[in-house]
Protein backbone atom coordinates (compact mmCIF):
# COMPACT_ATOMS: atom_id res chain seq x y z
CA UNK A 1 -8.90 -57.30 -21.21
CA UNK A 2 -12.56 -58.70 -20.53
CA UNK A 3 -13.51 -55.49 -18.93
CA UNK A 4 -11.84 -52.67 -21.00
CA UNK A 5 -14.17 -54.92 -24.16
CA UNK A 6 -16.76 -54.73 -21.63
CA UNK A 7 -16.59 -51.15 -21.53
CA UNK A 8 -16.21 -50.57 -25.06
CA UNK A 9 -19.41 -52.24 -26.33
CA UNK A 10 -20.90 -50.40 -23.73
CA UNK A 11 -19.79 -47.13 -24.79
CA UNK A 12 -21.35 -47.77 -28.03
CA UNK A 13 -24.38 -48.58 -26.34
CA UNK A 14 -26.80 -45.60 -24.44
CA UNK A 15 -25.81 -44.71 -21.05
CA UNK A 16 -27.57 -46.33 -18.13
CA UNK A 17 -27.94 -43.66 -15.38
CA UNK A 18 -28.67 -45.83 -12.68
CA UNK A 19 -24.86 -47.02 -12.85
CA UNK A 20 -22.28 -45.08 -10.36
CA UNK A 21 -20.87 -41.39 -11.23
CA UNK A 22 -17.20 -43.01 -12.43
CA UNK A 23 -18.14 -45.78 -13.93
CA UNK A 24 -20.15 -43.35 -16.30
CA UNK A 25 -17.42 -41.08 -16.49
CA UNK A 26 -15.07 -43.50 -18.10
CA UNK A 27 -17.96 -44.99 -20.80
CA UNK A 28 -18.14 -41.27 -21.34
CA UNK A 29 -14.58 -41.19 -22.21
CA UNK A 30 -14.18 -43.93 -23.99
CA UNK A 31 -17.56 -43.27 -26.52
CA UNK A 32 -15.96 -39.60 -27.22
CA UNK A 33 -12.21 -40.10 -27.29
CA UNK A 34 -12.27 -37.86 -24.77
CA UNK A 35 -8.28 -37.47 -23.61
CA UNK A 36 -6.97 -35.16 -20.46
CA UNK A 37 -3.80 -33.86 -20.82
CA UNK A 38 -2.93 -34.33 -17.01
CA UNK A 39 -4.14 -36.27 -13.75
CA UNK A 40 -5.59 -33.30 -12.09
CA UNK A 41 -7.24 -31.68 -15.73
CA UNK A 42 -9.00 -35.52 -15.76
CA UNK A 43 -10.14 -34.96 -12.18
CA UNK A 44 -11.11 -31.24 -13.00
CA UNK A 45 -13.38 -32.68 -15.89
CA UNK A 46 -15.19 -35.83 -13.67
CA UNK A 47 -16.33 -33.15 -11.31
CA UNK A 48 -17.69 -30.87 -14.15
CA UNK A 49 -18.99 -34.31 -15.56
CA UNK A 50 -20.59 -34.92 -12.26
CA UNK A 51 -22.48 -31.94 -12.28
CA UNK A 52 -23.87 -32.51 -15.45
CA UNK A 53 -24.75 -35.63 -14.57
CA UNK A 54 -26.59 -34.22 -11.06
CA UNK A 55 -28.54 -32.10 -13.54
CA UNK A 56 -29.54 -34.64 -15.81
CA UNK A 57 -30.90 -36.73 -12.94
CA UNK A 58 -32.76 -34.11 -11.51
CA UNK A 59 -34.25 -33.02 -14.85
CA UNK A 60 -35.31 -36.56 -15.64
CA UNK A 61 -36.94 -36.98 -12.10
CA UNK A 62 -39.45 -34.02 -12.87
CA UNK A 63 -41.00 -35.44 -16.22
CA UNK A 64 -44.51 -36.04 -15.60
CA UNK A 65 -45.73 -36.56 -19.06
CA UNK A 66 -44.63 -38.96 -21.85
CA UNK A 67 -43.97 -35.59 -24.36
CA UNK A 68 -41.76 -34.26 -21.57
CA UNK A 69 -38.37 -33.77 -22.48
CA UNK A 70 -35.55 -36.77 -21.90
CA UNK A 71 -32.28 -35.40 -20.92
CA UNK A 72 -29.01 -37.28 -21.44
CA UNK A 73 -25.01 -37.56 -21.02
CA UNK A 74 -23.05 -36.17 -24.37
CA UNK A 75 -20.24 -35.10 -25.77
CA UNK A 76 -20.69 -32.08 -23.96
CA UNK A 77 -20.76 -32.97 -20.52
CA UNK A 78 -17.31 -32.27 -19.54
CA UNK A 79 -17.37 -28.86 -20.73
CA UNK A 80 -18.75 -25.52 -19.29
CA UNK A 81 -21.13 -23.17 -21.43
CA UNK A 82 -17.64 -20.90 -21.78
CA UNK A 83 -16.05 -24.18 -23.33
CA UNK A 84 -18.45 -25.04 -25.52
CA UNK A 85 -18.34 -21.52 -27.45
CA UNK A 86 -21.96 -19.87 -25.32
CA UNK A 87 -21.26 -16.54 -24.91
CA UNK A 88 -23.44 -13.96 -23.17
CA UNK A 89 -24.75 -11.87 -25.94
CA UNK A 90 -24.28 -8.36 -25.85
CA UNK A 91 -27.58 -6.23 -26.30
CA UNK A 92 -27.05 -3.64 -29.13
CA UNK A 93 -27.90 -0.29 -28.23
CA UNK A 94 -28.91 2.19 -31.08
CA UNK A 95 -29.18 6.24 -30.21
CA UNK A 96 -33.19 6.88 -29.79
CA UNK A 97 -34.58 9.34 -32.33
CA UNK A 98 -37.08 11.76 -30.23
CA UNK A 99 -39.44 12.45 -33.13
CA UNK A 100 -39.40 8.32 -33.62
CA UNK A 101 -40.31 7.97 -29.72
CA UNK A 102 -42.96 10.52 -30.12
CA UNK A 103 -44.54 9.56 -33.66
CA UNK A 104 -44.07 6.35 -33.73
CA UNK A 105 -46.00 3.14 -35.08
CA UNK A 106 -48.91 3.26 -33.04
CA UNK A 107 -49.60 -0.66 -33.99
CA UNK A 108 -48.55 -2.20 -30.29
CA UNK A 109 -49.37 -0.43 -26.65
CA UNK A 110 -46.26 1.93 -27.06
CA UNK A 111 -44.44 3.65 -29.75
CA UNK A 112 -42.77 0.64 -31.01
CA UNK A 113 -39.21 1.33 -33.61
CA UNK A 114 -39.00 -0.54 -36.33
CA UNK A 115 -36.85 -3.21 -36.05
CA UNK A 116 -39.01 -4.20 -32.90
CA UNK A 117 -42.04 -4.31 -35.08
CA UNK A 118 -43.73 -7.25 -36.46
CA UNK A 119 -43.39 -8.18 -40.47
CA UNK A 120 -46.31 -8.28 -42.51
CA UNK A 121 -48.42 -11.16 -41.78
CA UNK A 122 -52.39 -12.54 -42.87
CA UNK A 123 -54.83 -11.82 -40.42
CA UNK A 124 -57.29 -14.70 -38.68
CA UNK A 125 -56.00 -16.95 -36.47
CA UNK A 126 -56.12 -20.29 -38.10
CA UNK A 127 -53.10 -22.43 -39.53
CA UNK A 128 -52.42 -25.95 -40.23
CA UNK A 129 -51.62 -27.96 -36.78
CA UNK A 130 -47.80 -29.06 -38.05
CA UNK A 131 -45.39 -27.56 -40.34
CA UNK A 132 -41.57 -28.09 -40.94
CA UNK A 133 -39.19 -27.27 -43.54
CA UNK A 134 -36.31 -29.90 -42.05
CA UNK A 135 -35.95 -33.10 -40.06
CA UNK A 136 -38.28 -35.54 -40.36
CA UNK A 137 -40.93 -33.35 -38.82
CA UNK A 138 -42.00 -32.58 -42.75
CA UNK A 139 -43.67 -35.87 -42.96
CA UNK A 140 -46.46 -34.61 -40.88
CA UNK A 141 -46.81 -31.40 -43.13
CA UNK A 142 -50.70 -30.43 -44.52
CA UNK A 143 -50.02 -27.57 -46.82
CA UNK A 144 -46.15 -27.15 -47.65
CA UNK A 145 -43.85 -30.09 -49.43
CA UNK A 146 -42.63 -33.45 -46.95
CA UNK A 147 -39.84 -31.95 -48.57
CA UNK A 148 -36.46 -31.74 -46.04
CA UNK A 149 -34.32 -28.70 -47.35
CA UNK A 150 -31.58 -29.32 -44.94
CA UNK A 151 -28.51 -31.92 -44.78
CA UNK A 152 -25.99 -31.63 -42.60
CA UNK A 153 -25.52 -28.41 -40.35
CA UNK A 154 -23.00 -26.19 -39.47
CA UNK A 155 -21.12 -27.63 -36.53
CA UNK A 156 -19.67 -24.31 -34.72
CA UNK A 157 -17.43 -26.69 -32.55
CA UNK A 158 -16.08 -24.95 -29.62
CA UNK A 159 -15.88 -21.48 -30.87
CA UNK A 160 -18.66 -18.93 -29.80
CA UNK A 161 -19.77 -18.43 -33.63
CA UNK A 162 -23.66 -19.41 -33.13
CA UNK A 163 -23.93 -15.76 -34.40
CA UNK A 164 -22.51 -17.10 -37.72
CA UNK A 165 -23.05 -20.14 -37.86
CA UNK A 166 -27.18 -20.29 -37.72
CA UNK A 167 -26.96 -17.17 -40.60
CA UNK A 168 -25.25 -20.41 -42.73
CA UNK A 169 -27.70 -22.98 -41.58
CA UNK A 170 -30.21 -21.01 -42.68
CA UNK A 171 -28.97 -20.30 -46.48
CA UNK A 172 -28.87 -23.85 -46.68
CA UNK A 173 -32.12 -23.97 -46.44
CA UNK A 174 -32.88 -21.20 -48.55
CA UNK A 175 -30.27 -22.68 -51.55
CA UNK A 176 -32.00 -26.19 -51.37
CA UNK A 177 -35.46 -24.41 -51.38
CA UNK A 178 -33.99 -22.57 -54.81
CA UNK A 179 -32.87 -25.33 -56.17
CA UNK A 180 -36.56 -27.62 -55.68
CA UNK A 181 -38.52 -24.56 -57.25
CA UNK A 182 -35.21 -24.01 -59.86
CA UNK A 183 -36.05 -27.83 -60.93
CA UNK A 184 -39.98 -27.54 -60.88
CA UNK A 185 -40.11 -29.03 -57.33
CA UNK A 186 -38.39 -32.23 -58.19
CA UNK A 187 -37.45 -33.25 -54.56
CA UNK A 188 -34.30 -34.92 -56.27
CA UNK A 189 -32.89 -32.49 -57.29
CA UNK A 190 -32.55 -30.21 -53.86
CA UNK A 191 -29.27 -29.37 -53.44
CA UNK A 192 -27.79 -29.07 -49.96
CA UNK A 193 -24.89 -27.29 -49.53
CA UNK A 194 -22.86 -27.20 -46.65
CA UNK A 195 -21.93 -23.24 -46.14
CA UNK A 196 -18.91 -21.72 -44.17
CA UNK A 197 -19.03 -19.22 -41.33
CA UNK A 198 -15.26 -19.21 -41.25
CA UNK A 199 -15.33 -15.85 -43.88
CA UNK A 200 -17.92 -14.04 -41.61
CA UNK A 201 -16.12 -14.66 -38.38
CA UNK A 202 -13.13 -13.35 -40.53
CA UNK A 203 -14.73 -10.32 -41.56
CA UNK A 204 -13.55 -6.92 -39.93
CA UNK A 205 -16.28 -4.51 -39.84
CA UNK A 206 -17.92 -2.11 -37.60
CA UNK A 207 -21.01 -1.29 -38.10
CA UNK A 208 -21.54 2.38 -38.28
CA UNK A 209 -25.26 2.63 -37.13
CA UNK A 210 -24.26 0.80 -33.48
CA UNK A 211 -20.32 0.96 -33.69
CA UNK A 212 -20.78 -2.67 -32.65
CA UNK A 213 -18.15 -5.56 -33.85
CA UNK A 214 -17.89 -9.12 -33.85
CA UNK A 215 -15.51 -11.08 -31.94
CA UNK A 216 -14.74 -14.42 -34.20
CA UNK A 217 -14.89 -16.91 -31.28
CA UNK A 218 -15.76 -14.73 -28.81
CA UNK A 219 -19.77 -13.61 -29.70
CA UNK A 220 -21.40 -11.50 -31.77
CA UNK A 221 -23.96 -10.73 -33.45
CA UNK A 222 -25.91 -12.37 -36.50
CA UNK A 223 -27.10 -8.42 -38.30
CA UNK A 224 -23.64 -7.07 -37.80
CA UNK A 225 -22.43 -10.17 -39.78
CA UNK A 226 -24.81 -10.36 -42.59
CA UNK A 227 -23.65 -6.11 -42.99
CA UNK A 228 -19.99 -7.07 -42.94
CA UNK A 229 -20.32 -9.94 -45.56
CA UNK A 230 -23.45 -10.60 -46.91
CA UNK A 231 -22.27 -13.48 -48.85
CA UNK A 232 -22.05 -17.72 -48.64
CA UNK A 233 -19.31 -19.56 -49.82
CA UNK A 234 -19.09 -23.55 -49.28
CA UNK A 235 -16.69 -24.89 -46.33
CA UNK A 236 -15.07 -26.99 -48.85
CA UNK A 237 -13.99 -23.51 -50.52
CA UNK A 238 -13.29 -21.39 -47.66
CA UNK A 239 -12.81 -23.94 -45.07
CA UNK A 240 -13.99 -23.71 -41.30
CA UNK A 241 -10.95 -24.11 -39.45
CA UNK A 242 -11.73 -22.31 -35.64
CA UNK A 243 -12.97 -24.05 -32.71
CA UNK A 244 -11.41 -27.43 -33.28
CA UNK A 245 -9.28 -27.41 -30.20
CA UNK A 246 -9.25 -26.04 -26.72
CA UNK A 247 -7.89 -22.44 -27.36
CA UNK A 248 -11.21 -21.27 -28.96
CA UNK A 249 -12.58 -19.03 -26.48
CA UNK A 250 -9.40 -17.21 -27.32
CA UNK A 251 -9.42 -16.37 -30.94
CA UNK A 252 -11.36 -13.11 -30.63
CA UNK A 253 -9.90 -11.37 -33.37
CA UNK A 254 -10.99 -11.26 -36.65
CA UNK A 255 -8.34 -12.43 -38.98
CA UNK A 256 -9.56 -10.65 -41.87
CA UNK A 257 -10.58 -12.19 -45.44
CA UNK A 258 -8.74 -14.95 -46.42
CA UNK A 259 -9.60 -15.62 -49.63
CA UNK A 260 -11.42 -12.38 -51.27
CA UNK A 261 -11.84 -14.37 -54.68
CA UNK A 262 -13.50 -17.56 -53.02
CA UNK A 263 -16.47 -18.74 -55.63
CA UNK A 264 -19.45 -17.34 -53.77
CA UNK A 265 -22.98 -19.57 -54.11
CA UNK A 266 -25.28 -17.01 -52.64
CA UNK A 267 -25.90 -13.29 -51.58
CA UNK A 268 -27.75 -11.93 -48.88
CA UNK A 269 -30.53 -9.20 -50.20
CA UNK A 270 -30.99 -7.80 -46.43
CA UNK A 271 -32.84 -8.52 -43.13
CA UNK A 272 -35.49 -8.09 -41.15
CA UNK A 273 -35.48 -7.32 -37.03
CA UNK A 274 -38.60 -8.27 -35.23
CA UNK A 275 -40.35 -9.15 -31.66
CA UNK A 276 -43.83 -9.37 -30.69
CA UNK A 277 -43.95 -6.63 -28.13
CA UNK A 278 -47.19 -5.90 -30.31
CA UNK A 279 -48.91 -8.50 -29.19
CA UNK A 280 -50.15 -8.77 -25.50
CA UNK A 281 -51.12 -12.15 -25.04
CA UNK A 282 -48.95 -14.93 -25.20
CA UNK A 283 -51.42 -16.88 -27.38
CA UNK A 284 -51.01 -14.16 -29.85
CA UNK A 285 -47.46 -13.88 -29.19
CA UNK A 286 -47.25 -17.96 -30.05
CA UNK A 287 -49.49 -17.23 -33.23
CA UNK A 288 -47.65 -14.62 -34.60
CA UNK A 289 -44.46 -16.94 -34.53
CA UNK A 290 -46.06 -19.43 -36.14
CA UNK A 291 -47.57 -16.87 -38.89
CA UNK A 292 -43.80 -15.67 -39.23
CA UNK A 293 -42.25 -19.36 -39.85
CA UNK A 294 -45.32 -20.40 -42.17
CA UNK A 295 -45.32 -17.30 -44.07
CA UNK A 296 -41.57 -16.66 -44.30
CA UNK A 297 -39.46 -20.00 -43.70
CA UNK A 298 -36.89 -20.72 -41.30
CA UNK A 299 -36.48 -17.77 -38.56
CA UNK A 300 -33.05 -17.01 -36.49
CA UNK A 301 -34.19 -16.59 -33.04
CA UNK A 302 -31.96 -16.34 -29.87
CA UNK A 303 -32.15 -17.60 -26.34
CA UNK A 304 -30.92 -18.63 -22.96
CA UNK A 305 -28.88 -22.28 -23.99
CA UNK A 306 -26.22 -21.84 -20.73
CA UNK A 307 -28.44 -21.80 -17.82
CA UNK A 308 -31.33 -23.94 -18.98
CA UNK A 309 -29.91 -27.22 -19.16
CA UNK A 310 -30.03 -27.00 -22.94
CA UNK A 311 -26.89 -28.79 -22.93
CA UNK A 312 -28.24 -32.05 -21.90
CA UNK A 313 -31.17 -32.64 -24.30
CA UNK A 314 -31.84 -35.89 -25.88
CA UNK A 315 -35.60 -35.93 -27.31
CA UNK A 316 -38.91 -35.05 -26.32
CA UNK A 317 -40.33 -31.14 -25.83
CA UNK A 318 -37.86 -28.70 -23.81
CA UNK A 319 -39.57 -26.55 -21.41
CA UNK A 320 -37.65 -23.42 -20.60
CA UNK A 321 -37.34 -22.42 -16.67
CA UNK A 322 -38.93 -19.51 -15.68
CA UNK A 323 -37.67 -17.89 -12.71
CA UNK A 324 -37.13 -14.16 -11.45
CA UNK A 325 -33.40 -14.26 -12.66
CA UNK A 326 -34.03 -17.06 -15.93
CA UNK A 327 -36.12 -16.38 -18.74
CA UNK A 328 -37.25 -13.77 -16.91
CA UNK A 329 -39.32 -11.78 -19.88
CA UNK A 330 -38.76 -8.46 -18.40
CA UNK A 331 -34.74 -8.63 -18.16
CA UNK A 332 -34.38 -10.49 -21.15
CA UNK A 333 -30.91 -12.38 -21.40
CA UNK A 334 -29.89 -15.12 -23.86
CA UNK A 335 -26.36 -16.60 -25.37
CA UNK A 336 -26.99 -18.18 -27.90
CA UNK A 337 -28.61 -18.32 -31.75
CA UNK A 338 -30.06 -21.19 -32.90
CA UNK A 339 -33.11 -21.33 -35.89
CA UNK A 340 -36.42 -21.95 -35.61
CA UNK A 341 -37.54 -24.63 -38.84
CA UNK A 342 -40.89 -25.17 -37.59
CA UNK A 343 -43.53 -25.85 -34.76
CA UNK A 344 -45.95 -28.71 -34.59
CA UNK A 345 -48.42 -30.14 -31.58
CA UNK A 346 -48.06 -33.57 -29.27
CA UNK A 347 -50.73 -36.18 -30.47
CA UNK A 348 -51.51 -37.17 -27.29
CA UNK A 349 -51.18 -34.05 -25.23
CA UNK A 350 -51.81 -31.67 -27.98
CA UNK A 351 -48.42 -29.36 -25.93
CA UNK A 352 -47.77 -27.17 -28.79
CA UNK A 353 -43.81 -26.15 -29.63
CA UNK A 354 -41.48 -24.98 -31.89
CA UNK A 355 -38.75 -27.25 -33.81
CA UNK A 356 -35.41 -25.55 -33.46
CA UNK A 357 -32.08 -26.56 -35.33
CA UNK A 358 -29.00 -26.04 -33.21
CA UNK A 359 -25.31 -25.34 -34.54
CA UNK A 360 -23.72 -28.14 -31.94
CA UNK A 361 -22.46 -31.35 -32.72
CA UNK A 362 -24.49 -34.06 -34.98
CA UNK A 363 -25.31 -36.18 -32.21
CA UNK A 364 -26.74 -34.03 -29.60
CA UNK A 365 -30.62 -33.42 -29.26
CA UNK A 366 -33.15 -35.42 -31.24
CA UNK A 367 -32.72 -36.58 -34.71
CA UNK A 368 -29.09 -34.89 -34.99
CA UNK A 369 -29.25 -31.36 -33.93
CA UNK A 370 -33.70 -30.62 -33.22
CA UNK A 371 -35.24 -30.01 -30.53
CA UNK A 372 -38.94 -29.20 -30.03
CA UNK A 373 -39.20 -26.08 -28.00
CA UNK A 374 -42.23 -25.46 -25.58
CA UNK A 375 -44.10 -22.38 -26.51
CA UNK A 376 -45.24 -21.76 -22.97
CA UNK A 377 -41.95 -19.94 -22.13
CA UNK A 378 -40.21 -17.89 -24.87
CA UNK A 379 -36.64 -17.47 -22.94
CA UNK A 380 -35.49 -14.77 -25.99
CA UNK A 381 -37.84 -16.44 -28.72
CA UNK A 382 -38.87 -13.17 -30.59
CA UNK A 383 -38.73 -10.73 -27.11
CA UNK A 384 -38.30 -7.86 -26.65
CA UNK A 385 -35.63 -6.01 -25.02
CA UNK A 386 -35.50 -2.58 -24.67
CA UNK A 387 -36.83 1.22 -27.23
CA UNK A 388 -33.14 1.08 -27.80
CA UNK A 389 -31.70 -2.31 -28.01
CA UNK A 390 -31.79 -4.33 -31.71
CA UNK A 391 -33.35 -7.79 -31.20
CA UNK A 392 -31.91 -10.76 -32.15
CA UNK A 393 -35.18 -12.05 -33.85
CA UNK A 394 -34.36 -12.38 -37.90
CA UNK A 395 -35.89 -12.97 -41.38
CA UNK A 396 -32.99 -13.11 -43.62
CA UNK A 397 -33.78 -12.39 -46.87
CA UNK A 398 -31.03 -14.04 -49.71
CA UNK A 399 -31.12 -15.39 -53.63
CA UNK A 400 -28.75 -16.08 -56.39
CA UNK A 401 -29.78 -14.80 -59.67
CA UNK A 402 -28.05 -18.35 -61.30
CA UNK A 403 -30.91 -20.09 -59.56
CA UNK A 404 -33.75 -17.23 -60.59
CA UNK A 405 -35.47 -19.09 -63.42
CA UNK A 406 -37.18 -15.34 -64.40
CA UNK A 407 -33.35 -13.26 -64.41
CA UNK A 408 -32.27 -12.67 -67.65
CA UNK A 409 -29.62 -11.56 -67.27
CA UNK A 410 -27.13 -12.63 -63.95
CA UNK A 411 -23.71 -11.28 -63.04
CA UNK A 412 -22.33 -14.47 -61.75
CA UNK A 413 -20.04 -12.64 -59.84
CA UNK A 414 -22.09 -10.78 -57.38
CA UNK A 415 -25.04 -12.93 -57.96
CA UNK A 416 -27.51 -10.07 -58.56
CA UNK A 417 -29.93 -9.96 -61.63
CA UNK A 418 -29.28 -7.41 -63.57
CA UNK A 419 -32.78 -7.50 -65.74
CA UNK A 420 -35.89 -9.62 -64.84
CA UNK A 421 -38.29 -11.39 -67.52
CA UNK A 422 -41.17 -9.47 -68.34
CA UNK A 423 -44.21 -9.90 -66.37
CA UNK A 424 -42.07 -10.55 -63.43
CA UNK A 425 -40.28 -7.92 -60.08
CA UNK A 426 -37.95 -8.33 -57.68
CA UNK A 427 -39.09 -9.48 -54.19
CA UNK A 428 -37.02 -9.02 -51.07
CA UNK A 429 -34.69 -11.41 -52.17
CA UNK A 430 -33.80 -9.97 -54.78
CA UNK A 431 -35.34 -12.75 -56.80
CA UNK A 432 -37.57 -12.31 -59.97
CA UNK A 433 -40.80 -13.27 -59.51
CA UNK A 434 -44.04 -13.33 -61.37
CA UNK A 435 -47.59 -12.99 -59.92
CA UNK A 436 -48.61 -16.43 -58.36
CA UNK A 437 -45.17 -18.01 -59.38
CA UNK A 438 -44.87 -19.36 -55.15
CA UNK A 439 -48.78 -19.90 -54.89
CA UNK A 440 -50.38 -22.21 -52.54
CA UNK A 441 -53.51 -23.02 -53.71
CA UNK A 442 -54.04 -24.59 -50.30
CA UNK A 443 -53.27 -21.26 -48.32
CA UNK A 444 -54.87 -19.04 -50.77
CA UNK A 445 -58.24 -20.97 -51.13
CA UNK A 446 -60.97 -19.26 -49.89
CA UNK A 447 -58.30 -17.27 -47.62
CA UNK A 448 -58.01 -20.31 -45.24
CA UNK A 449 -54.82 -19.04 -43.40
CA UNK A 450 -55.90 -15.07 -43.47
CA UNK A 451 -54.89 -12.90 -46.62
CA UNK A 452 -51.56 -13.55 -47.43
CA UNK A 453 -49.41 -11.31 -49.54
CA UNK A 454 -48.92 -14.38 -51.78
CA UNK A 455 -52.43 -14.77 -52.28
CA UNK A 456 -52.71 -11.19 -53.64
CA UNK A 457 -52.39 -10.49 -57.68
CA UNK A 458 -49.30 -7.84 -56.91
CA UNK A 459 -45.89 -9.02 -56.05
CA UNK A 460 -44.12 -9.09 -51.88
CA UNK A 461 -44.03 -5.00 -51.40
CA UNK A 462 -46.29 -3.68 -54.40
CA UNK A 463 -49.45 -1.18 -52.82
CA UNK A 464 -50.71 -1.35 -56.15
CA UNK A 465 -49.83 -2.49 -59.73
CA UNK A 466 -51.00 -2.29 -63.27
CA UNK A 467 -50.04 -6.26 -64.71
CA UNK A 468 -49.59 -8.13 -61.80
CA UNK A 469 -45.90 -7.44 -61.48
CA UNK A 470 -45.22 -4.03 -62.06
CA UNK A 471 -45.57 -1.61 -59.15
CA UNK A 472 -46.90 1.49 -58.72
């Protein structure tokens, strides 16, 4: 009796690594209910357990800096990347357009398409040291609000749905972003929403550009879901039901709309595709991620989470591996979508990264669900993979017109505005907005951060305009 109490308070407590392989294994069981149908499934799972544990050893022994990243036992350390819903992504292939190849944008080294192309961003090279838009990291924040838009994320269990579920972390950003602006930045009055990726995953579409489809549990792809249902809906209204038990890798068939009439809380206006195969250097490469998350918000990026020991993270700043077969650059291979919320610096070592939200369980990484991501190895971050292939690099563009304080007039059931206020266009979002409506004094004075669309007297997209807000 002494001992199993024993056990239990330690369970609650953190794991001490120096203790043997079993008696780890059973704290491990006990702090995550973890139950084994069978002797020999329980045996299957210390070995797997063991191996995680090898790893997290071996990681630990090669920190040689106090910022280096500390790598722990979780709930996940009994289960392989296929159990835990990572799925290999597959590379979508569009048909190359000859005339496209030969006349292309002549911005990078090589005729570069479109969607591999680079948004608009400010020139110079300067930008504040720290930014974040979730997590505690917004405390350090110079020229944006210590303002944290997000609450809890989207927890994609054990179904391979990162595709959809980091689309819905990221309109919860966007909604509680709405709302602060919606109540004249009142910080109290941020609403954050907790959306569903159970409709997209339920969504049967093929996209007729690629001809490529999503497989529910089984991968996909985060443009092909936004173009199959570009609307949010909360889980409480169209619940999230998948990947709650073991059979998840299985459920790879859409199971169409469930609920057609479910209250919808947001749209999505479209997307944008990018990579930096512009840039050369990978100190412009790291800038022009930065320029992208300061200018535009939270960014869906995708990487290598199965062979990295991604798995295992606790706190600290995650260095990808770089090998001839791992985040190898030139053979580009990831598994797994996660969004990047912002990217600061270590005090003492001054080791920039980025701050990436992840779709697992509350408890893993650092501060429930962040983890600061090295910028010396990208390992998918905004890369490039082929003429042909669509990255899976995104700026997701989405509004609701009941939260546009310029629409006059809304159709709450799509959620688009029908007619702006005067003086004020839409922007990407399909939001109307009037000339300096989102302006920073702080970016915009004396064109600190480069010239910044926002900084201009015409609206996102105008060449020219006559008022300010009507284009050209």
């Amino acid at each position: 009796m002494f001992f199993l109490l024993f056990l239990s308070t330690l369970a609650l407590a953190e794991f001490d690594l120096s203790n043997d392989d079993f008696f780890l294994f059973k704290e491990f069981e006990l702090k995550y209910s973890k139950k084994y149908e069978t002797p020999a499934q329980r045996l299957s799972k210390l070995a797997l357990f063991r191996d995680s544990l090898k790893k997290i050893r071996e990681l630990n022994s090669q920190r040689t800096r106090k910022s280096d990243a500390i790598f722990g036992i979780n709930y996940y350390s009994d289960l392989t990347p296929k159990e835990m819903g990572i799925v290999p992504h597959e590379h979508v292939s569009v048909p190359l357009d000859p005339q496209e190849i030969n006349n292309g944008n002549k911005k990078g080294p090589k005729s570069v398409r479109e969607f591999n192309t680079l948004p608009d961003l400010p020139e110079g090279d300067e930008l504040p040291d720290y930014l974040s838009y979730c997590g505690p990291y917004v405390e350090y924040n110079t020229d944006h609000p210590k303002v944290d838009f997000c609450g809890e994320q989207v927890n994609q269990n054990l179904c391979g749905c990162c595709y959809a579920a980091a689309v819905n972390n990221q309109a919860q950003y966007v909604f509680a972003n709405m709302t602060y602006y919606k109540n004249n930045k009142d910080a109290s009055k941020v609403q954050k929403l907790l959306f569903s990726p159970q409709r997209m995953i339920d969504t049967v579409f093929t996209n007729p550009s690629t001809l490529s489809s999503n497989k529910r549990c089984c991968g996909g792809n985060s443009g092909t879901a936004l173009l199959g249902q570009p609307t949010y809906s909360l889980q409480s209204d169209y619940p999230f039901v998948d990947g709650k038990d073991a059979n998840a890798g299985t459920l790879c068939n859409p199971r169409g709309d469930q609920n057609s009439a479910v209250k919808l809380q947001m749209r999505n206006n479209g997307f944008k595709m990018w990579t930096t195969v512009e840039k050369t250097g990978h100190k412009d490469k790291v800038m022009a991620i930065k320029k992208i998350i300061h200018m535009y918000g939270p960014i869906l990026v995708a990487i290598d989470a199965s062979r990295s020991g991604l798995k295992n993270y606790k706190s600290g700043i995650f260095s990808f591996p770089q090998t001839d077969t791992i985040c190898n650059p030139n053979n580009v291979y990831t598994d797994h979508q996660v969004m990047l919320v912002g990217y600061g610096k270590d005090e003492e070592d001054n080791r920039e990264y980025f701050i990436g939200r992840n779709t697992w369980y509350s408890s893993w990484g650092e501060n429930n669900n962040y983890i600061k991501i090295s910028t010396d190895v990208f390992c998918g971050i905004g890369e490039f993979i082929a003429d042909n292939f669509l990255p899976s690099n995104y700026i997701i563009y989405s509004g609701s017109c009941v939260l546009d304080p310029n629409c006059e007039s809304c159709n709450t059931k799509t959620l688009e505005c029908t007619k702006c206020a005067a003086g004020s266009n839409k922007d990407a979002r399909g939001m109307c907005v009037k000339p300096d409506q989102y302006k920073n004094p702080i970016i915009c004075a004396l064109g600190k951060y480069g010239t910044y669309p926002e900084c201009n007297k015409c609206l996102t997209g105008c060449k020219d305009c006559s008022d300010g807000a009507t284009c050209k």
